[in-house]
C-alpha atoms as a PDB file:
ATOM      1  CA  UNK A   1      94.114 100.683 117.838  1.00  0.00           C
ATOM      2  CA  UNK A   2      97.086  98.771 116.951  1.00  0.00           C
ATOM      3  CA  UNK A   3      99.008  99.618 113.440  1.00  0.00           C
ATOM      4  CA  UNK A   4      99.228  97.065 110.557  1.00  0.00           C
ATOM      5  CA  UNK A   5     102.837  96.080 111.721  1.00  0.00           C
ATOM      6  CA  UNK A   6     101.618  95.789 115.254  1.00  0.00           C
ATOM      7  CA  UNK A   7      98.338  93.412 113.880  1.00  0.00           C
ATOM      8  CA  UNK A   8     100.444  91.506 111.341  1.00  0.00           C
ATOM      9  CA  UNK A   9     103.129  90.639 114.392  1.00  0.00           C
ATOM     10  CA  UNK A  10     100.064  89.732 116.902  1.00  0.00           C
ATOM     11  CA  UNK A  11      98.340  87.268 114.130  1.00  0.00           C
ATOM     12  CA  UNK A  12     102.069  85.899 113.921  1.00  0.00           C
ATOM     13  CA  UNK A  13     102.260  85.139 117.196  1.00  0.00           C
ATOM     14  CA  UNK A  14      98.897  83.756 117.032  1.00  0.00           C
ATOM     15  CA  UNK A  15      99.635  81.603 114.659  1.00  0.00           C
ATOM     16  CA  UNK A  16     102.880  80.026 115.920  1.00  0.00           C
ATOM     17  CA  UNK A  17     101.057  79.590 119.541  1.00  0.00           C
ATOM     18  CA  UNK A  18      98.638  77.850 117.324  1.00  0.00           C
ATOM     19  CA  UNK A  19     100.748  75.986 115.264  1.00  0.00           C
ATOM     20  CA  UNK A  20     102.910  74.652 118.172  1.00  0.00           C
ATOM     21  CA  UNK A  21      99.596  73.047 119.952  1.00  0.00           C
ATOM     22  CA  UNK A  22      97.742  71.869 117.136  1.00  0.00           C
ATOM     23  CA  UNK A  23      99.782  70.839 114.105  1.00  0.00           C
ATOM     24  CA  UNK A  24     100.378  72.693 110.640  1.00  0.00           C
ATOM     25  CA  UNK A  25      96.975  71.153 109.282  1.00  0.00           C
ATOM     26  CA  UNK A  26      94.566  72.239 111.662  1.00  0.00           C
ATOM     27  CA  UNK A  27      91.484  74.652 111.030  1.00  0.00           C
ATOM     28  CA  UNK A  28      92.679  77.214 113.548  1.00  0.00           C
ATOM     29  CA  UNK A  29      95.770  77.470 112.104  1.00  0.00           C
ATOM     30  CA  UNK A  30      94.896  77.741 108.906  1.00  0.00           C
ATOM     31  CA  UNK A  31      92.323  80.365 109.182  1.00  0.00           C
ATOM     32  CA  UNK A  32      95.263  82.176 111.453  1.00  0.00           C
ATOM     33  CA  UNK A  33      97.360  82.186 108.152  1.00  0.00           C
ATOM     34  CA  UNK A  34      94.600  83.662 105.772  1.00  0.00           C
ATOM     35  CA  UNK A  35      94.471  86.209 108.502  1.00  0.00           C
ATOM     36  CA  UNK A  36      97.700  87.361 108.254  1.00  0.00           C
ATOM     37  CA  UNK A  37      98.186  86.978 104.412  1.00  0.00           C
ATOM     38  CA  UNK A  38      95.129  90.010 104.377  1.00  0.00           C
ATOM     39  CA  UNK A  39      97.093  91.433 106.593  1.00  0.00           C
ATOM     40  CA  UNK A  40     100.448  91.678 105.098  1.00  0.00           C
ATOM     41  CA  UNK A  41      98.487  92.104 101.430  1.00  0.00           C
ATOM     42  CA  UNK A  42      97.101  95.644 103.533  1.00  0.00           C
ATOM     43  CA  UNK A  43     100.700  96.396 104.983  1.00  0.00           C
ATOM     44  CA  UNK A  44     102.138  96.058 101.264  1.00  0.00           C
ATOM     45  CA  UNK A  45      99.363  98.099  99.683  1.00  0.00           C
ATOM     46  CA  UNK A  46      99.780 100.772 101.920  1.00  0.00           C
ATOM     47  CA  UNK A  47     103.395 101.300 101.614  1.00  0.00           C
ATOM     48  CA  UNK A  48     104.188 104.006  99.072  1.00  0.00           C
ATOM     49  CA  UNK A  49     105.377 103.166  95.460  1.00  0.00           C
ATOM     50  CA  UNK A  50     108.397 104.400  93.311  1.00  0.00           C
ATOM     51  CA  UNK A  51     106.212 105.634  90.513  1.00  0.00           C
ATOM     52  CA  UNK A  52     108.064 106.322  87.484  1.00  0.00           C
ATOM     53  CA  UNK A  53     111.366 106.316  89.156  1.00  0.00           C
ATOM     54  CA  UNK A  54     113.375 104.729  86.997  1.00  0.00           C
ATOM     55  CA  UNK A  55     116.514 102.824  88.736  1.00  0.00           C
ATOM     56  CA  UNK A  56     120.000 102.029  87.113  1.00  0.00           C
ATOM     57  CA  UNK A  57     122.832 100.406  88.020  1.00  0.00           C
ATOM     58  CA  UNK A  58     126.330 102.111  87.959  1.00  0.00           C
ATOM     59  CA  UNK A  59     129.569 100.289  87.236  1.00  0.00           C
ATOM     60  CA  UNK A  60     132.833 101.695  88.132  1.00  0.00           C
END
């Protein structure tokens, strides 16, 4: 089983491949893109969160 990074770099490739032959517009490659946009939407809501942390900047 691949990981998210693995999947979301696959679909990319997929996509460009896709892209390259048929045009921006086509159905393949659009469908391709909504793929990978679940994708990445997975990837970022599986990445832990800074919960509370509260960051400042410091000057000098």
């Amino acid at each position: 089983m691949f990981d998210l990074r693995e999947q979301i770099e696959l679909r990319r490739a997929e996509m460009i491949q896709l892209a390259e032959e048929y045009g921006l517009l086509d159905e393949q490659v659009l469908a391709k893109s909504q793929e990978l946009d679940l994708l990445i939407n997975a990837f970022e809501r599986s990445k832990p969160r800074n919960k509370g942390k509260k960051w400042a900047l410091q000057i000098g």
